[in-house]
PDB file of N, CA and C in Angstrom:
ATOM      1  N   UNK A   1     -80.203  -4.638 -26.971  1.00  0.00           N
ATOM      2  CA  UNK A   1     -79.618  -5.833 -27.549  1.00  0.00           C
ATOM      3  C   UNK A   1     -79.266  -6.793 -26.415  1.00  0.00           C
ATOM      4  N   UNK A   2     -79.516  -8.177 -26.269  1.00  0.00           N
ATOM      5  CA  UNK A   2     -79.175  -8.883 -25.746  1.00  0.00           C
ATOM      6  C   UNK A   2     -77.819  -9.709 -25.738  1.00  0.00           C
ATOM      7  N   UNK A   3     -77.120  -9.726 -24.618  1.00  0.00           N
ATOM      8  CA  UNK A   3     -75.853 -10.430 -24.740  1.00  0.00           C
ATOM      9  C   UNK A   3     -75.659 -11.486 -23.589  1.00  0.00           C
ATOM     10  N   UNK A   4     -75.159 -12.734 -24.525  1.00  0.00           N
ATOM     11  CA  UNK A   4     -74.786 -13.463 -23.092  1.00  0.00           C
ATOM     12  C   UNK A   4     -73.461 -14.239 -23.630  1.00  0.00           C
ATOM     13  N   UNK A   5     -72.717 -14.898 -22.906  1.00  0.00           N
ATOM     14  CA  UNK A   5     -71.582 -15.591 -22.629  1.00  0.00           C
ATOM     15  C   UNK A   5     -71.351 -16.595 -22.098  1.00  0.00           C
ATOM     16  N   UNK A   6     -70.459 -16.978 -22.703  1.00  0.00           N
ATOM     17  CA  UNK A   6     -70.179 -18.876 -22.689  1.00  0.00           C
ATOM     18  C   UNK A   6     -68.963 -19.354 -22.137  1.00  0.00           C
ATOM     19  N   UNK A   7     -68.447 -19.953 -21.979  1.00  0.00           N
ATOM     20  CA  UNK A   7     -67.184 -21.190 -21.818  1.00  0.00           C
ATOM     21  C   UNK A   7     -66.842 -21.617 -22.911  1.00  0.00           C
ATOM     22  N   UNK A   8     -65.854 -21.593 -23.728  1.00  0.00           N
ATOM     23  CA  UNK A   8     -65.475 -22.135 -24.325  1.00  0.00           C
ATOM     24  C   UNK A   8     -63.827 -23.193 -24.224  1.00  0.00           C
ATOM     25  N   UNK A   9     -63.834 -24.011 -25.220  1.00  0.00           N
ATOM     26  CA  UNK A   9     -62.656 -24.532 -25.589  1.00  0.00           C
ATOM     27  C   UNK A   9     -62.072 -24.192 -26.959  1.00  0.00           C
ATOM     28  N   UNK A  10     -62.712 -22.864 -27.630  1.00  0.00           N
ATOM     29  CA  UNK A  10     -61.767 -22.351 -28.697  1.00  0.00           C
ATOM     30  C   UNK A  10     -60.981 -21.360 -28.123  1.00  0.00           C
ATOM     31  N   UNK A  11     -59.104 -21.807 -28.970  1.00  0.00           N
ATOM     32  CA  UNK A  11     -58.434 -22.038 -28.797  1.00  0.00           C
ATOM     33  C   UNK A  11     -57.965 -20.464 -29.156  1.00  0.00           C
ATOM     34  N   UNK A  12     -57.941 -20.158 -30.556  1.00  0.00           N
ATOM     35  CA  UNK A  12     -57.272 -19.862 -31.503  1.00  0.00           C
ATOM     36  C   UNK A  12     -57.566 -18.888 -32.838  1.00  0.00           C
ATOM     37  N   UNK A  13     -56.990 -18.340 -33.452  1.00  0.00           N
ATOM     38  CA  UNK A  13     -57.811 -18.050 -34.821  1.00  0.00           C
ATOM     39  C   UNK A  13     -58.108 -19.186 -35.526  1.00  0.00           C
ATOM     40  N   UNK A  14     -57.125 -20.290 -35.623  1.00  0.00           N
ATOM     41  CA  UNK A  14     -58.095 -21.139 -36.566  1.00  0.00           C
ATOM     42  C   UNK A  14     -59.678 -21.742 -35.580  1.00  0.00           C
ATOM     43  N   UNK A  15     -59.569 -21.673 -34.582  1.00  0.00           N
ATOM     44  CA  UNK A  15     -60.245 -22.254 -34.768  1.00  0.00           C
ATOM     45  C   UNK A  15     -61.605 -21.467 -34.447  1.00  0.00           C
ATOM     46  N   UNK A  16     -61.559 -20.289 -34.601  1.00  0.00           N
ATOM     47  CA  UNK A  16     -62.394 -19.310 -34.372  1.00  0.00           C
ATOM     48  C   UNK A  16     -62.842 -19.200 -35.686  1.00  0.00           C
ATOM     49  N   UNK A  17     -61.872 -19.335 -36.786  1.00  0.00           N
ATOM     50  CA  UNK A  17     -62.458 -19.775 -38.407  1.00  0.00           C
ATOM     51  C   UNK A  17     -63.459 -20.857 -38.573  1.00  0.00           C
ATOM     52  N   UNK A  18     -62.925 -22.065 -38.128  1.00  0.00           N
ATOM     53  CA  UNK A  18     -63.941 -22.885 -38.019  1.00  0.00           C
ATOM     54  C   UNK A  18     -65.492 -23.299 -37.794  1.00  0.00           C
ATOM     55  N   UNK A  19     -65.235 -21.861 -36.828  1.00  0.00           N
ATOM     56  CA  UNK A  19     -66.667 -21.764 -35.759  1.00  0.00           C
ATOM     57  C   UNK A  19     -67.436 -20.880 -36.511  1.00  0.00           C
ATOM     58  N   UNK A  20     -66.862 -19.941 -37.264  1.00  0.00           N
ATOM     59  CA  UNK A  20     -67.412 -18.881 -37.927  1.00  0.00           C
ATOM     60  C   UNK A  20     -68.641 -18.807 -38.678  1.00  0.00           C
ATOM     61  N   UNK A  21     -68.609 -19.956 -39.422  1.00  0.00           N
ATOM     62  CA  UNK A  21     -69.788 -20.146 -40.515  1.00  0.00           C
ATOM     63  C   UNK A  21     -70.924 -21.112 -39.751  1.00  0.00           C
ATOM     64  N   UNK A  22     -70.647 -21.965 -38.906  1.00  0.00           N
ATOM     65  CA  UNK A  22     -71.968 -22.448 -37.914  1.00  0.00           C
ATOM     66  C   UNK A  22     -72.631 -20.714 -37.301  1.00  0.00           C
ATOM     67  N   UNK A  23     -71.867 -19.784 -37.146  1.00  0.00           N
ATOM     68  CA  UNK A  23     -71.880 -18.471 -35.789  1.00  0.00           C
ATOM     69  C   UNK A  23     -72.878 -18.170 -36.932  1.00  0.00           C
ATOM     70  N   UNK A  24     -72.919 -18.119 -38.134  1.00  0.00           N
ATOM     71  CA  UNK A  24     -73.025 -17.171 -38.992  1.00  0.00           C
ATOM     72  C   UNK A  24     -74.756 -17.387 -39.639  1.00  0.00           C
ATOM     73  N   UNK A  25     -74.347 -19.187 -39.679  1.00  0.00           N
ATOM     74  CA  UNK A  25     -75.967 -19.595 -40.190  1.00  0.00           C
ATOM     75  C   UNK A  25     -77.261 -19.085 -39.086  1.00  0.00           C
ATOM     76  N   UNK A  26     -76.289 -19.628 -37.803  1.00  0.00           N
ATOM     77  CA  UNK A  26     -77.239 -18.929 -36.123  1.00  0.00           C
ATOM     78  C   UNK A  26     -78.439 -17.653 -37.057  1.00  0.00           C
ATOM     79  N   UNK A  27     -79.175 -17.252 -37.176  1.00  0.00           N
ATOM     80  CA  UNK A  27     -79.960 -16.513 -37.643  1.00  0.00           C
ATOM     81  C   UNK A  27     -80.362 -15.295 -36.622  1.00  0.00           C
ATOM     82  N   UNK A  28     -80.119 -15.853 -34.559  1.00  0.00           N
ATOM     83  CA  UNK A  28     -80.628 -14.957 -33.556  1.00  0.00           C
ATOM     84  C   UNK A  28     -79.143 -14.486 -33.282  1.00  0.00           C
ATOM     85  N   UNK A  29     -78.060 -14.462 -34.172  1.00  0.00           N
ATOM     86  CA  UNK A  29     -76.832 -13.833 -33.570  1.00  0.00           C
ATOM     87  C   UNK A  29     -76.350 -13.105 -34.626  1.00  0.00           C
ATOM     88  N   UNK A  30     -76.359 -11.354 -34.028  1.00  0.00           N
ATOM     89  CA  UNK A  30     -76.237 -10.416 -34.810  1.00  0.00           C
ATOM     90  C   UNK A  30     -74.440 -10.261 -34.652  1.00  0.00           C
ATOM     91  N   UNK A  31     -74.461 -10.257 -33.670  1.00  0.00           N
ATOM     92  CA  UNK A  31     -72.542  -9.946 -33.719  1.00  0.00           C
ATOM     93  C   UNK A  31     -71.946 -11.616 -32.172  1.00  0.00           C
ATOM     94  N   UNK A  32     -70.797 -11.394 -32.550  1.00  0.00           N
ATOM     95  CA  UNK A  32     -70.204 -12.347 -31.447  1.00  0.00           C
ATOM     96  C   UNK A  32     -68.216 -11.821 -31.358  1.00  0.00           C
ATOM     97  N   UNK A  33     -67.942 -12.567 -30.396  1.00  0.00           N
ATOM     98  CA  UNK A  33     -66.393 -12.881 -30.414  1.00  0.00           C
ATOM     99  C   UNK A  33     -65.745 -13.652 -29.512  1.00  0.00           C
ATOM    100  N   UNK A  34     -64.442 -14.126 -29.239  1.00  0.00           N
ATOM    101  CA  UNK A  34     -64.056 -14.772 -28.707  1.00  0.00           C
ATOM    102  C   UNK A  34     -62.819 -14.034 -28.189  1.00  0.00           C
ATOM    103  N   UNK A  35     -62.693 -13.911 -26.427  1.00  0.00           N
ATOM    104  CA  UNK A  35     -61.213 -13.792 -26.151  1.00  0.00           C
ATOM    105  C   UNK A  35     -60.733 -15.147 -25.643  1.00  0.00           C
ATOM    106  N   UNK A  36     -59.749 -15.436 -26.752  1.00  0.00           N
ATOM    107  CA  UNK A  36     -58.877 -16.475 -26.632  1.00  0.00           C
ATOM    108  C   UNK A  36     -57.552 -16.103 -25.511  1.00  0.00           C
ATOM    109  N   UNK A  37     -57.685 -14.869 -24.943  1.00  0.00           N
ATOM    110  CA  UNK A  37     -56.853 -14.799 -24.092  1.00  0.00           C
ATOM    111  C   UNK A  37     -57.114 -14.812 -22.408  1.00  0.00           C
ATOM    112  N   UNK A  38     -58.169 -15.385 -22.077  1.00  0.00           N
ATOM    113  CA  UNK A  38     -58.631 -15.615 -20.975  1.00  0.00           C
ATOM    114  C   UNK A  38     -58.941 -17.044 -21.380  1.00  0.00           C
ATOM    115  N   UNK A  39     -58.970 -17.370 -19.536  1.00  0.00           N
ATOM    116  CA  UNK A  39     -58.760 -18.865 -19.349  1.00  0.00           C
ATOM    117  C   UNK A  39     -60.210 -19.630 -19.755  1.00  0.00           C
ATOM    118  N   UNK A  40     -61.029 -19.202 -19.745  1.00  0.00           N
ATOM    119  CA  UNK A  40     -62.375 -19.629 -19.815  1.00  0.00           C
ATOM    120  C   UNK A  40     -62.846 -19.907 -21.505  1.00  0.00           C
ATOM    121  N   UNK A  41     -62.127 -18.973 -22.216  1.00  0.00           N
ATOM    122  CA  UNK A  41     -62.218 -18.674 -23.797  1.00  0.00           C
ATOM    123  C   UNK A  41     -63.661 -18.367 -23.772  1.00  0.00           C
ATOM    124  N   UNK A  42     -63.925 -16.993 -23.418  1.00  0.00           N
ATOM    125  CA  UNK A  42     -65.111 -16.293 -22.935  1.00  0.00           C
ATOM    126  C   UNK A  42     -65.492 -16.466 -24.706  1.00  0.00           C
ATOM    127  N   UNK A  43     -66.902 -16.606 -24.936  1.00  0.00           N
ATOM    128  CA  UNK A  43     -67.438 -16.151 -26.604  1.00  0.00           C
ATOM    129  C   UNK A  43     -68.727 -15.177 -26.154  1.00  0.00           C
ATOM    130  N   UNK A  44     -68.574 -14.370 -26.543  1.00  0.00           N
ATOM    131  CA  UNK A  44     -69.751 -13.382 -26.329  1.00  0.00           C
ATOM    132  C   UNK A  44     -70.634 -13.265 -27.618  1.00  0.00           C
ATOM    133  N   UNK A  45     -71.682 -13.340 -27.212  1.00  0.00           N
ATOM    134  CA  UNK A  45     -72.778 -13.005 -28.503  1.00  0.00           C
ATOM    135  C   UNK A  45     -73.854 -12.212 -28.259  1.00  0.00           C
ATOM    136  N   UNK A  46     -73.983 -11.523 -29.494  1.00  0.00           N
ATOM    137  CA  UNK A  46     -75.343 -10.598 -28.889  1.00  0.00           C
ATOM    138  C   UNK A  46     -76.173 -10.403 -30.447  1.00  0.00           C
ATOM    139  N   UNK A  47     -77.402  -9.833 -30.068  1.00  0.00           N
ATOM    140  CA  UNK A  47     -78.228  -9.928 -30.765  1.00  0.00           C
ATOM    141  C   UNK A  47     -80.242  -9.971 -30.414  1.00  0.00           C
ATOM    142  N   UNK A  48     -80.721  -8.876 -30.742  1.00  0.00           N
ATOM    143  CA  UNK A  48     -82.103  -8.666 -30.389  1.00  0.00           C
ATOM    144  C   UNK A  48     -82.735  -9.884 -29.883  1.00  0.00           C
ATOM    145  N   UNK A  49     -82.527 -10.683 -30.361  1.00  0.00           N
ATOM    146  CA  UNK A  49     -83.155 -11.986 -30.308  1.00  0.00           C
ATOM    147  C   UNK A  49     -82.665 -13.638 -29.908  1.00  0.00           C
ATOM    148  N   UNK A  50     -81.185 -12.940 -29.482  1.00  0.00           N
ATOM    149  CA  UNK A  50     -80.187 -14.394 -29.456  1.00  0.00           C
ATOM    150  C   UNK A  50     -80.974 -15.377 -28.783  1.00  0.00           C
ATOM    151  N   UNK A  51     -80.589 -16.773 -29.435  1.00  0.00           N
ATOM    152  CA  UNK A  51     -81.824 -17.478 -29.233  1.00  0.00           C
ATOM    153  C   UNK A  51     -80.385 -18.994 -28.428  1.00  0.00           C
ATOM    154  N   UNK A  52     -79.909 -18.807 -26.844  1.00  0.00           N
ATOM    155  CA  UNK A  52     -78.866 -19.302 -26.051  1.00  0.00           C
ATOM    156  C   UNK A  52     -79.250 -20.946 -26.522  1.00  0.00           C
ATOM    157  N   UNK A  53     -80.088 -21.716 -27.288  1.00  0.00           N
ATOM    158  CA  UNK A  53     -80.250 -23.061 -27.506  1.00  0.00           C
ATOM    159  C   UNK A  53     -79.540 -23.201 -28.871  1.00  0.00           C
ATOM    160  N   UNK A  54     -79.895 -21.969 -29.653  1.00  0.00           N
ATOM    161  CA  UNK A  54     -78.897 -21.852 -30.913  1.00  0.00           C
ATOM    162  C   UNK A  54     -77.764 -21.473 -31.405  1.00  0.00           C
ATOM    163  N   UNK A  55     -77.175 -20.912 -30.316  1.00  0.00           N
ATOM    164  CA  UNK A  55     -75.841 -20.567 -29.758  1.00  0.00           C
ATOM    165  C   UNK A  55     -75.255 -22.026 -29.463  1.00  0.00           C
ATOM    166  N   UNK A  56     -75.551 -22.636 -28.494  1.00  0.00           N
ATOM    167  CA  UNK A  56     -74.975 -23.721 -28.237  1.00  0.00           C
ATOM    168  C   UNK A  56     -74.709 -24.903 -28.872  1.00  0.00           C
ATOM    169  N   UNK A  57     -75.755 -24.779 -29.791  1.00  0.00           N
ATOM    170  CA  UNK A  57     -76.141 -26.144 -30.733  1.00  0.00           C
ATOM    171  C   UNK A  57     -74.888 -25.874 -31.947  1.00  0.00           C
ATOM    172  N   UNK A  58     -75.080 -24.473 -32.350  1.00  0.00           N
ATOM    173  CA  UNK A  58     -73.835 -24.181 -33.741  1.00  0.00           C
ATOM    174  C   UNK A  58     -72.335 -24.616 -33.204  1.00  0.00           C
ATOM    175  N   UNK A  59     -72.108 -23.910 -31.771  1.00  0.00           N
ATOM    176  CA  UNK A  59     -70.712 -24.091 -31.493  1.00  0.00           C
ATOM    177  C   UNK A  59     -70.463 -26.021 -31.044  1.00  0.00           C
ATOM    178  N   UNK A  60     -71.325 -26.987 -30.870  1.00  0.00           N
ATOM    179  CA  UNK A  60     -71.284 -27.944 -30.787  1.00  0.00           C
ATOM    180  C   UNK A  60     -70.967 -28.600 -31.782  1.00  0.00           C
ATOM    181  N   UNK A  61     -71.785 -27.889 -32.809  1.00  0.00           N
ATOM    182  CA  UNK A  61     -71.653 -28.837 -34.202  1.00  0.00           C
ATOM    183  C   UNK A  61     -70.401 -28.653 -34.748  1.00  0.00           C
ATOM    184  N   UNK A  62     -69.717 -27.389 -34.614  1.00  0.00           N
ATOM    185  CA  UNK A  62     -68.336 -27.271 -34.923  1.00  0.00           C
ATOM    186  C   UNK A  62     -67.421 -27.942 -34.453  1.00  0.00           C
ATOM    187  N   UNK A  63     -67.596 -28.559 -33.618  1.00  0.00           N
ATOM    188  CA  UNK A  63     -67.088 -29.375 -32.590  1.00  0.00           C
ATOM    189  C   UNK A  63     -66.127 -28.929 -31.338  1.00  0.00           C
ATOM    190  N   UNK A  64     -66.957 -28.217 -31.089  1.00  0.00           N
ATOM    191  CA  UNK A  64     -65.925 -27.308 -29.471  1.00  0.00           C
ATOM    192  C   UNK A  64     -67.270 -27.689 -28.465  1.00  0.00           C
ATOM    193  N   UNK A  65     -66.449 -27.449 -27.330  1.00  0.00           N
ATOM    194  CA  UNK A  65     -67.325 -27.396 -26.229  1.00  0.00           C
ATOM    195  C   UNK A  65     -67.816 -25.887 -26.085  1.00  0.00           C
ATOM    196  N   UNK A  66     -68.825 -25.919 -25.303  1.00  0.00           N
ATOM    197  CA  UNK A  66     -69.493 -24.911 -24.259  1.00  0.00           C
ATOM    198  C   UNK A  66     -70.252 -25.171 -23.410  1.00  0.00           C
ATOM    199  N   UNK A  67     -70.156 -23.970 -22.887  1.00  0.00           N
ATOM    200  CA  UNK A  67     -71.299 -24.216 -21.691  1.00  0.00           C
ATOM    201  C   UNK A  67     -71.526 -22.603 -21.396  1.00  0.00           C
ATOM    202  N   UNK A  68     -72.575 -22.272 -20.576  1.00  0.00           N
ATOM    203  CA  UNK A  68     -73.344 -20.880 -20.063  1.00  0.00           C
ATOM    204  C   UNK A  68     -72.467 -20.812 -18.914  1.00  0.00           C
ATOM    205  N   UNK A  69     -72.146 -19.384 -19.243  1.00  0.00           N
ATOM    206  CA  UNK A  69     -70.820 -18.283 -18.045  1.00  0.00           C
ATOM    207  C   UNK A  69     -71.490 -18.214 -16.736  1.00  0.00           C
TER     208      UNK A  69
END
């Protein structure tokens, strides 16, 4: 399984709710999460096939930042 990791600016549970259903439509992301308790707001995702352009594009549209760890 492939995993990679991001930068984020989610915060929170809400706003990890928010993000949830863009995470969800992603089709190349089998599992993910977010520690909101590190400074970076690491989001990890993984998945046979994670496809890192469609990762980025969902959490954009939600309207958070990222960027590649």
């Amino acid at each position: 399984m492939k995993k990679l990791e991001f930068k984020t600016n989610i915060m929170c549970g809400s706003c990890i709710q928010k993000v949830t259903p863009y995470l969800q439509k992603a089709d190349s992301v089998e599992q993910w999460k977010v520690d909101t308790s590190t400074k970076d707001k690491v989001l990890t995702v993984e998945g046979d096939k994670v496809d890192e352009k469609q990762v980025l594009q969902a959490v954009q549209d939600a309207g958070y930042k990222i960027e590649r760890k």
